[in-house]
Protein backbone atom coordinates (compact mmCIF):
# COMPACT_ATOMS: atom_id res chain seq x y z
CA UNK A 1 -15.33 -11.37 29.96
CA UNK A 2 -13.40 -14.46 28.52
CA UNK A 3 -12.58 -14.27 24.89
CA UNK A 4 -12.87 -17.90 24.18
CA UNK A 5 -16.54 -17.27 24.66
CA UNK A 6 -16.62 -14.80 21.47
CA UNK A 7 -17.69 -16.56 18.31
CA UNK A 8 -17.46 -15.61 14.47
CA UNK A 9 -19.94 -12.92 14.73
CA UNK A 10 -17.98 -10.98 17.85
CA UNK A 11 -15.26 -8.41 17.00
CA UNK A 12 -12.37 -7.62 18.74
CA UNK A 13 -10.66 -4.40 18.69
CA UNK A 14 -6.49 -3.93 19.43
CA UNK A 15 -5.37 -0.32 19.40
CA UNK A 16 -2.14 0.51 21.05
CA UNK A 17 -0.21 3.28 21.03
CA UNK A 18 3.83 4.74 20.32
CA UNK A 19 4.53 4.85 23.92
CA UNK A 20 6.26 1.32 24.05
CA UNK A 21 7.63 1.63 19.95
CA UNK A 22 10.50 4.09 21.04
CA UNK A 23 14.74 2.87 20.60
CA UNK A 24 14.31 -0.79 22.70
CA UNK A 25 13.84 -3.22 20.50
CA UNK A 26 12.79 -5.67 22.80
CA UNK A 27 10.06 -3.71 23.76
CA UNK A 28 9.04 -3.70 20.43
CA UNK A 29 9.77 -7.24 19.65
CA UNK A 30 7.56 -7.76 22.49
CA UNK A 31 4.81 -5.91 21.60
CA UNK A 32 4.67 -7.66 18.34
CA UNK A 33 4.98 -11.40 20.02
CA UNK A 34 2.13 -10.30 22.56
CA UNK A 35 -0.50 -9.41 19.96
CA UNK A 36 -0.05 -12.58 17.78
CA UNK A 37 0.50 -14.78 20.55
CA UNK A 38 -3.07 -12.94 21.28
CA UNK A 39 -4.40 -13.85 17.53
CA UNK A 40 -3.18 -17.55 17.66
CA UNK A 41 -4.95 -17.96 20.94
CA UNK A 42 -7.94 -16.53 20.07
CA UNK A 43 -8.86 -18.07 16.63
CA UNK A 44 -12.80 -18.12 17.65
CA UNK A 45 -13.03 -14.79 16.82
CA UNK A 46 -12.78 -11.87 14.52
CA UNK A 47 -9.39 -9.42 15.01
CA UNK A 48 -9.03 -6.19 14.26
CA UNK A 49 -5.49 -5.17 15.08
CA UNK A 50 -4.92 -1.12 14.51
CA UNK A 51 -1.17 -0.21 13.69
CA UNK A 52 0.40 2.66 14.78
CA UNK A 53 0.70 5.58 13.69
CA UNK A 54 3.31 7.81 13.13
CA UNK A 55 4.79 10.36 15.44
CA UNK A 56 4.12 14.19 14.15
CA UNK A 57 6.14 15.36 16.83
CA UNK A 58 9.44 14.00 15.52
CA UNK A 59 10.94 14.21 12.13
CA UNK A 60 9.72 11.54 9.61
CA UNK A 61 13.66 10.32 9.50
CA UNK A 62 13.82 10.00 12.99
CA UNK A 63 14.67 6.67 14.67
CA UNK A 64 11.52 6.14 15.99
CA UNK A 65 9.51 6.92 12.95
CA UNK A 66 11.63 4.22 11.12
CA UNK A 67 11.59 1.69 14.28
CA UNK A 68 6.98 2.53 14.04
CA UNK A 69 7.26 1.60 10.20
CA UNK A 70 9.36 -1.33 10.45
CA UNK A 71 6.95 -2.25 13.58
CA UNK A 72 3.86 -1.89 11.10
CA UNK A 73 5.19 -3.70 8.24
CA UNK A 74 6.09 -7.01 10.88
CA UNK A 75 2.49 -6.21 12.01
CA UNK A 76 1.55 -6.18 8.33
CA UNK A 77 2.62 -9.15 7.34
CA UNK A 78 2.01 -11.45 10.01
CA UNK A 79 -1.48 -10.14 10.46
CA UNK A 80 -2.28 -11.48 6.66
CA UNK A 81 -0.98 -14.85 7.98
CA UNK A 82 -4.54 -15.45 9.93
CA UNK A 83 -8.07 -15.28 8.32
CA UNK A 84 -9.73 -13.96 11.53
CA UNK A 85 -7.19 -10.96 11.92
CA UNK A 86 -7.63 -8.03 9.63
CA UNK A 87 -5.38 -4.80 9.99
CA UNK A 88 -6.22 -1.12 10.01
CA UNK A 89 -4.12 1.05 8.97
CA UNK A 90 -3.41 4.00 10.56
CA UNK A 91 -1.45 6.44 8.09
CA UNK A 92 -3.30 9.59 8.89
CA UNK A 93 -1.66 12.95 8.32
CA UNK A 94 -0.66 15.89 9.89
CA UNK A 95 -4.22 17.48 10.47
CA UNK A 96 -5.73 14.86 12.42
CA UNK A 97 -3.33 15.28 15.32
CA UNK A 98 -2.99 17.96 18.40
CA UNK A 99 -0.48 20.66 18.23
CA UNK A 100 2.12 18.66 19.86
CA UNK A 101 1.90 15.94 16.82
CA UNK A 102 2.02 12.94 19.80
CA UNK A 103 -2.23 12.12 19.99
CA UNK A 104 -4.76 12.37 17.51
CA UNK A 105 -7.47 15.11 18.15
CA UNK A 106 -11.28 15.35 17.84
CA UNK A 107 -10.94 14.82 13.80
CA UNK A 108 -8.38 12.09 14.02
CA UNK A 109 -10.57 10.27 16.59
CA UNK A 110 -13.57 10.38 14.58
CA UNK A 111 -11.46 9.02 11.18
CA UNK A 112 -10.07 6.48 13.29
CA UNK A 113 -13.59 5.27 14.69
CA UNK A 114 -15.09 5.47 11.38
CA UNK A 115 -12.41 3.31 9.70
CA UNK A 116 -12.79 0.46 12.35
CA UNK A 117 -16.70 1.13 11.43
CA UNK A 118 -16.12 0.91 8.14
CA UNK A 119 -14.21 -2.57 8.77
CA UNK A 120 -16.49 -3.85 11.44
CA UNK A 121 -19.10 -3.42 9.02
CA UNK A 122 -16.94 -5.16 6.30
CA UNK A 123 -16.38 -8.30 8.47
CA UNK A 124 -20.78 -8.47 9.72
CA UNK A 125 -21.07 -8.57 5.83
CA UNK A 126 -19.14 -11.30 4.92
CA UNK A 127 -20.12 -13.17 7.72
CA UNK A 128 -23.63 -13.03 7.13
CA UNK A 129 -22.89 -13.60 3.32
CA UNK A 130 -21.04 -16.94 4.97
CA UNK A 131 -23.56 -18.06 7.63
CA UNK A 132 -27.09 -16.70 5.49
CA UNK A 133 -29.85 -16.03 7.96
CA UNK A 134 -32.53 -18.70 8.28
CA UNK A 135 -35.89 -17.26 8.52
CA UNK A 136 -38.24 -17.59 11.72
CA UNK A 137 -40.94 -19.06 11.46
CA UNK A 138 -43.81 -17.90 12.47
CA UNK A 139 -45.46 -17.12 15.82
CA UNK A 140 -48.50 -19.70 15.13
CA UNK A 141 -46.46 -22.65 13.26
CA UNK A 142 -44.56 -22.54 16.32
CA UNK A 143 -47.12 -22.57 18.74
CA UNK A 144 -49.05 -25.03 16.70
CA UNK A 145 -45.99 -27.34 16.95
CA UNK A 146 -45.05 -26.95 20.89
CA UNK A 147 -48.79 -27.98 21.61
CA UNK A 148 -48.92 -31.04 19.33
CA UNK A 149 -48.34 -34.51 21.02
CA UNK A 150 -45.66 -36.36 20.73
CA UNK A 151 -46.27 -39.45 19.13
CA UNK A 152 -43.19 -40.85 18.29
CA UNK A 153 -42.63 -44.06 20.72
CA UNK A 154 -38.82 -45.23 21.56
CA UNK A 155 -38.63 -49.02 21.49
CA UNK A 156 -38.95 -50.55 25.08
């Protein structure tokens, strides 16, 4: 599907992961560049860009966990600079993740889904409240109208 052919009442979702966050910077510069490069292209559309979360299986004053925060905080601030991008963030603790610390589990994924619910549902609403709904009319009006003449004339 082509995302130019989403409009103001479509929702995309961007959810990445720590893989590609780890001690190259260019990797994460990258990362970064790709998804607003992504936001500017796609102004047609509603954003929802998830950050990324920390690692549990490293120690919170590793390198990586500082290079994640200082990704989310870029991600942070350039996300506020577009009206169709809104951020989720994804600052869960301990208990939502496996064993290991590296991938959320069952409980995590649920959170996670009902957070981008929660702002999906946040975006429909001010949309509608933006756009309000014009009512149908009804079945017979219409009818009545389809089957009705035309008598308007253009000039010759």
């Amino acid at each position: 599907m082509e995302f130019k052919l989403l409009g103001k009442k479509d929702i995309i979702v961007i959810n990445g992961g720590t893989n590609d966050l780890d001690n190259n910077s260019e990797k994460r510069k990258s990362a970064l560049v790709h998804m607003l490069q992504f936001a500017q292209k796609y102004v047609n559309t509603n954003i929802i860009m998830v950050n990324t979360s920390l690692r549990h299986d490293l120690a919170m004053d590793s390198q990586i966990s500082f290079e994640i925060q200082d990704f989310n905080m870029k991600l942070s601030k350039s996300a506020k600079l577009f009206r169709h991008v809104e951020l989720v963030e994804m600052n869960f603790n301990r208990k939502y993740f496996t064993k290991h610390g590296f991938h959320l589990n069952n409980a995590g994924k649920e959170r996670l889904a009902k957070v981008i619910a929660s702002q999906i549902k946040k975006i429909i609403n001010y949309s509608s409240n933006e756009n309000p709904v014009i009512s149908p009319q009804w079945k017979e009006e219409f009818i009545n109208k389809t089957n009705t003449p035309n008598t308007t004339h253009l000039p010759t």
